[in-house]
Protein backbone atom coordinates (compact mmCIF):
# COMPACT_ATOMS: atom_id res chain seq x y z
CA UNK A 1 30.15 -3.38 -22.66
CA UNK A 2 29.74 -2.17 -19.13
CA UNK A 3 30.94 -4.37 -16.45
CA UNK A 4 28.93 -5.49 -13.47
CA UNK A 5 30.15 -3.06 -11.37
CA UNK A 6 29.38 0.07 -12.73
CA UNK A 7 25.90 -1.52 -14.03
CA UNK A 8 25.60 -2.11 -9.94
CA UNK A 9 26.12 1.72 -9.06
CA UNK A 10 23.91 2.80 -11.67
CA UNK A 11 20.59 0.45 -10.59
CA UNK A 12 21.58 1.99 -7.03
CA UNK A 13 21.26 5.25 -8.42
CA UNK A 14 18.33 4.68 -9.82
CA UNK A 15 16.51 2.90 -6.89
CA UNK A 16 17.14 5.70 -4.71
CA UNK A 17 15.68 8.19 -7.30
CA UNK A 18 12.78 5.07 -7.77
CA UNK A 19 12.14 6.06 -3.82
CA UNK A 20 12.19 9.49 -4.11
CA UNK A 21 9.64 9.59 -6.85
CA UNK A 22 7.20 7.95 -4.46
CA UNK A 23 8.21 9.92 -1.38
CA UNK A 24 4.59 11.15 -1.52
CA UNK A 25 3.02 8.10 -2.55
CA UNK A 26 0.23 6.96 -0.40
CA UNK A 27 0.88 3.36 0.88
CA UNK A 28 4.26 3.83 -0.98
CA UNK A 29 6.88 0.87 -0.20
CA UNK A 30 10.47 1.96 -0.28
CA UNK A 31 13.12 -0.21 -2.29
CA UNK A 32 15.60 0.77 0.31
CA UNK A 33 14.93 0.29 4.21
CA UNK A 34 17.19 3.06 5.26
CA UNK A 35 14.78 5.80 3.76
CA UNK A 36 11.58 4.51 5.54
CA UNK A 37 10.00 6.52 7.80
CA UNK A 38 7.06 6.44 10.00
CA UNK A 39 3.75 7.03 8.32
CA UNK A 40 2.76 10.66 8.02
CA UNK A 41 -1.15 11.00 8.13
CA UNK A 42 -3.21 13.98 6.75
CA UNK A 43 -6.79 14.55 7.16
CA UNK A 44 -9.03 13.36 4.28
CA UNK A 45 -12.59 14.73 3.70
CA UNK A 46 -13.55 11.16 2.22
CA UNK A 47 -14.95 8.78 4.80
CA UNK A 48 -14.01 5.72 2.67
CA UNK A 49 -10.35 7.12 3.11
CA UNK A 50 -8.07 5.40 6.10
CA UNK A 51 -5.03 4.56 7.58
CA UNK A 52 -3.98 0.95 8.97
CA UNK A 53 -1.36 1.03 12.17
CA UNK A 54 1.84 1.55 12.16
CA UNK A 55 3.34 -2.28 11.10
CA UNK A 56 -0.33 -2.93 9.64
CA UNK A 57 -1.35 -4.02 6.03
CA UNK A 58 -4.82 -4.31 4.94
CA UNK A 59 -5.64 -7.67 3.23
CA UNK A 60 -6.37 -7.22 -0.87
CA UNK A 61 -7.01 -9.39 -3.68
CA UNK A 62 -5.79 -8.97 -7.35
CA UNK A 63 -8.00 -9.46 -10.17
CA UNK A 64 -5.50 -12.56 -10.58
CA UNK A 65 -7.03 -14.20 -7.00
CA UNK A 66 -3.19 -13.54 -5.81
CA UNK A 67 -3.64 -12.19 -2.00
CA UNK A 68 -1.61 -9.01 -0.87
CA UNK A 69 -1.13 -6.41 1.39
CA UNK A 70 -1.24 -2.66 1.02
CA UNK A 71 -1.21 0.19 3.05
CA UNK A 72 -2.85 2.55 0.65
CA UNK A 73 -6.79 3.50 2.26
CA UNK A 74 -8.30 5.49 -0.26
CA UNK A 75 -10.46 2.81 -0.47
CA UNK A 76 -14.15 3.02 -2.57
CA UNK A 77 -16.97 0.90 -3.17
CA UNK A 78 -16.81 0.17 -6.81
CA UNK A 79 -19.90 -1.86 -8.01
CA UNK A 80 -20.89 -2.51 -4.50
CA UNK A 81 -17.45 -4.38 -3.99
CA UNK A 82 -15.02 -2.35 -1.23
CA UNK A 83 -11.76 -1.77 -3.65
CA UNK A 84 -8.30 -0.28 -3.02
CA UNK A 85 -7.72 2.46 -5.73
CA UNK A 86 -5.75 0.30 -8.04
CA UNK A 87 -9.21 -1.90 -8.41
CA UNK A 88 -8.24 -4.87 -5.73
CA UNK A 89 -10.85 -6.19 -3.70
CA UNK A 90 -10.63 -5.44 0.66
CA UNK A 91 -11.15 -8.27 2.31
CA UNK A 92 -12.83 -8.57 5.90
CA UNK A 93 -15.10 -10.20 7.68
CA UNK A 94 -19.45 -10.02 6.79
CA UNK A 95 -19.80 -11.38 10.46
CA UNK A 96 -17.38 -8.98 12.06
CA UNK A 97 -14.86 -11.33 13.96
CA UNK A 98 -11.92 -12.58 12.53
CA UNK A 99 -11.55 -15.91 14.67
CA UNK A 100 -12.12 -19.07 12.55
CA UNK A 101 -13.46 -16.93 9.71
CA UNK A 102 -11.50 -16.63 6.29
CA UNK A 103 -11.52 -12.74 5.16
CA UNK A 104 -13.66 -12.28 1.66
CA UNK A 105 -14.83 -9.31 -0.39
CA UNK A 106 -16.98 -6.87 1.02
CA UNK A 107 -20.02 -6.91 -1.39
CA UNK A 108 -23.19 -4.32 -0.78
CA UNK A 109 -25.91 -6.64 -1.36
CA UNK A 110 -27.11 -6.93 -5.03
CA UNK A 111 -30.66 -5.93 -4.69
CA UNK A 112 -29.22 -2.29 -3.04
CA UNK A 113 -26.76 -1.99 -5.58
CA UNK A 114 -28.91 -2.35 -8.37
CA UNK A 115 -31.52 0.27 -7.13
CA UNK A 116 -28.75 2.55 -5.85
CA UNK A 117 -29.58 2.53 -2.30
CA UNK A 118 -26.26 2.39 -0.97
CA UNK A 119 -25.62 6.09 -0.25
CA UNK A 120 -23.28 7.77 2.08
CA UNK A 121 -20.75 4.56 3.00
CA UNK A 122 -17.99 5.21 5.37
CA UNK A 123 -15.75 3.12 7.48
CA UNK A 124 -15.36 3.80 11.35
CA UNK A 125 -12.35 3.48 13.41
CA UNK A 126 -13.19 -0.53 14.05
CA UNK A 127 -13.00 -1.51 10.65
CA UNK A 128 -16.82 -1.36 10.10
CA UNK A 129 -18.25 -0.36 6.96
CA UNK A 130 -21.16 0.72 6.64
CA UNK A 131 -23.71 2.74 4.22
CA UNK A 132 -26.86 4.22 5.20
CA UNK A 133 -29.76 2.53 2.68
CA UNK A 134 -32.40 4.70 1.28
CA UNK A 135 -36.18 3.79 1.19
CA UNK A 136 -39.98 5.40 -0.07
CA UNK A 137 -42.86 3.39 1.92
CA UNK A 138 -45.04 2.99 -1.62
CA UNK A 139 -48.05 3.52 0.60
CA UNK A 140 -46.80 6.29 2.43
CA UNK A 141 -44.60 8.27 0.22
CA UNK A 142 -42.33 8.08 3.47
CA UNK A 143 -38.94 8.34 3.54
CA UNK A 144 -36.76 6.34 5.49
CA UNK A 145 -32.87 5.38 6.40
CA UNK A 146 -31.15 2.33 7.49
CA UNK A 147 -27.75 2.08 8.83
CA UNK A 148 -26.44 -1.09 7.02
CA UNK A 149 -22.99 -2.88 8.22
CA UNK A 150 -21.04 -5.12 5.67
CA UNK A 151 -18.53 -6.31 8.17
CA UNK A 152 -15.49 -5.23 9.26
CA UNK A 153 -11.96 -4.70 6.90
CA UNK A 154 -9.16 -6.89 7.67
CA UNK A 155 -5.73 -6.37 9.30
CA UNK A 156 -2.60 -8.23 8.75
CA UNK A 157 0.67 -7.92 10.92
CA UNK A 158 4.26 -9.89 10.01
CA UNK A 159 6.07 -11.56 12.80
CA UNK A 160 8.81 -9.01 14.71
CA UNK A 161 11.89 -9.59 12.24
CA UNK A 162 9.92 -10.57 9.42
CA UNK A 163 10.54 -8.61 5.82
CA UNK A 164 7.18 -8.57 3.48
CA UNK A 165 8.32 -9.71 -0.49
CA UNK A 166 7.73 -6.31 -2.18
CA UNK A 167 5.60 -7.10 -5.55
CA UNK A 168 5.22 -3.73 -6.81
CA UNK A 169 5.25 0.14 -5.30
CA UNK A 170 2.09 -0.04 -2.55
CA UNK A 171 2.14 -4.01 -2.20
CA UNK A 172 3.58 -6.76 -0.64
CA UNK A 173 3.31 -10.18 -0.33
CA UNK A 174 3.79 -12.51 2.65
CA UNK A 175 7.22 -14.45 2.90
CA UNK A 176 7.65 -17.82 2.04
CA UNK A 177 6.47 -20.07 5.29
CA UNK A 178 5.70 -17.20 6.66
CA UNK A 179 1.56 -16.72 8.04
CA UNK A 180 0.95 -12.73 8.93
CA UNK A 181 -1.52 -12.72 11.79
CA UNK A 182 -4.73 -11.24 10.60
CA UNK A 183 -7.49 -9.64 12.88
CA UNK A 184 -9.55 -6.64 12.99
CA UNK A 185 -8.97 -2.87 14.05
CA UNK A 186 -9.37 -1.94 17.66
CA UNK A 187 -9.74 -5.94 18.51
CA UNK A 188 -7.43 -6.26 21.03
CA UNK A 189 -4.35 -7.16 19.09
CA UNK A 190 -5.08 -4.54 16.37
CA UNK A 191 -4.84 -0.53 17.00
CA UNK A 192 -7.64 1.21 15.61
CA UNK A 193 -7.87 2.85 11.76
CA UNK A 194 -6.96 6.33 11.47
CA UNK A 195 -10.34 7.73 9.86
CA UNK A 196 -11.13 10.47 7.14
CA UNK A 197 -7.17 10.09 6.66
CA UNK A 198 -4.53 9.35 4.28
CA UNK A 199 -1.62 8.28 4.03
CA UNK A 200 0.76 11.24 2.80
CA UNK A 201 3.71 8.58 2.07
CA UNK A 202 6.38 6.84 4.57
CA UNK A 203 9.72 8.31 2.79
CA UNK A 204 11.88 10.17 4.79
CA UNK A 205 13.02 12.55 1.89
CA UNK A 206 15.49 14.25 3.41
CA UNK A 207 17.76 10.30 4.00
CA UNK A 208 16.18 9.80 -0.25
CA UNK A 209 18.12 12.34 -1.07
CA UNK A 210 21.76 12.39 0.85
CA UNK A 211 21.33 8.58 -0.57
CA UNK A 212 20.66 9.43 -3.83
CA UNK A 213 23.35 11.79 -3.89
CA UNK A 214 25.66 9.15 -2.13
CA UNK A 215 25.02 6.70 -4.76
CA UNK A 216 25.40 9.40 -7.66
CA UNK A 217 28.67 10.66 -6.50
CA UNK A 218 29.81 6.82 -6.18
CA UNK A 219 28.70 6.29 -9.83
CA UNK A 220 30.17 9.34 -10.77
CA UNK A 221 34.02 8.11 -9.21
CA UNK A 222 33.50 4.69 -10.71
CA UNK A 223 32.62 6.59 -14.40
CA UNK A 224 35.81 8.19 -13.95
CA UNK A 225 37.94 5.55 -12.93
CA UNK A 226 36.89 3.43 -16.02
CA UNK A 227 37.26 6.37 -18.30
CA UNK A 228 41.14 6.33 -16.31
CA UNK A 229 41.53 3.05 -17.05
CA UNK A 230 40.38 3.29 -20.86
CA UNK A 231 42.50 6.55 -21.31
CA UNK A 232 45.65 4.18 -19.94
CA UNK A 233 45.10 1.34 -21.99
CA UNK A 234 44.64 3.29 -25.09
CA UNK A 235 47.87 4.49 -24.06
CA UNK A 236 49.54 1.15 -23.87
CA UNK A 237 47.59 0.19 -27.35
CA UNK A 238 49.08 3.21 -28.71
CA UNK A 239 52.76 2.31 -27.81
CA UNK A 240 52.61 -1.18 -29.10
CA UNK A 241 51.58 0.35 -32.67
């Protein structure tokens, strides 16, 4: 049976080869600290795609109700709901300021939905999204556009010190006790959203792998000094007989 010890080098191996998988991950949280980097952001052709802040999470919500936080903005609108790409709903504010308010789903209304007339949605550097809605005067024939705002996305920020509880590989959730402050970008508080961006991953990969090869060279002594130690007491065994 293997002892704790070399079970405890080998999940270190394989969290540092966990972070290295998702070194290009967008929104990708690390396992280990020392291999985060600053976010590196790459221009996106989709204007639904953007990046929070440095130290910024967006606000989601799980098909389970369970708030998070994610970093990930290759957001869409997804039967007129505003969804991260693993399907959670973006919360933010209809009205457009955060004070007193309590972020919700950003829904295109239902009649615009159902007819399709939410075309060409994008989200500006304030956190606004918007769509432009399509109409035909029924008189006229006329065509005519209408720049439509849902609200603005949500930001939340931890307290200086603070560590997020990592849930899975692009979320988080808040500590226990512990209240992020949420606002809006470019409010004051809140930088503004990188726009028609992405984020290309926050994994230094050059740290994932010196620690990856760190840990695999200390798993690799430790397999050899048990393989000693069983060689030895064989030895002993033998002797006895």
């Amino acid at each position: 049976m293997i002892g704790a010890s070399p079970l405890e080098a080998y999940e270190r191996v394989l969290s540092r080869a966990h972070d290295l998988r998702d070194a290009f991950r967008a929104g990708a949280v690390p396992l280990n600290n020392d291999v985060r980097t600053a976010p590196y952001v790459t221009a996106s052709s989709d204007p639904l795609s953007v990046v929070p802040p440095p130290g910024s999470w967006f606000v989601t919500r799980g098909a389970d109700g369970v708030r998070a936080y994610e970093r990930d903005g290759a957001l869409s609108l997804e039967e007129g709901v505003l969804r991260t790409r693993t399907g959670a709903d973006v919360l933010g504010y209809p009205g457009g300021q955060a004070r007193g308010a309590v972020p919700v789903p950003l829904r295109v209304p239902e009649t615009d939905r159902a007819l399709g007339r939410a075309a060409d949605a994008r989200i500006e550097q304030d956190g606004i999204v918007a769509y432009t809605r399509a109409a035909i005067d029924p008189r006229t024939g006329a065509r005519s556009a209408e720049w439509i705002v849902l609200g603005r996305v949500a930001l939340a920020r931890f307290p200086a010190g603070t560590q997020p509880a990592r849930l899975d590989g692009t979320r988080v959730a808040a500590p226990s006790g512990v209240a992020p402050h949420l606002g809006t970008p470019a409010d004051g508080t809140f930088p503004a959203l990188a726009t028609s961006s992405r984020d290309a991953g926050t994994i230094d990969i050059a740290a994932g792998v010196a620690r990856l090869d760190e840990a695999y060279r200390a798993f690799e002594a430790l397999g050899a000094a048990v393989k000693s130690r069983a060689h030895v007491d064989k030895t002993a065994v033998d002797l006895v007989k």
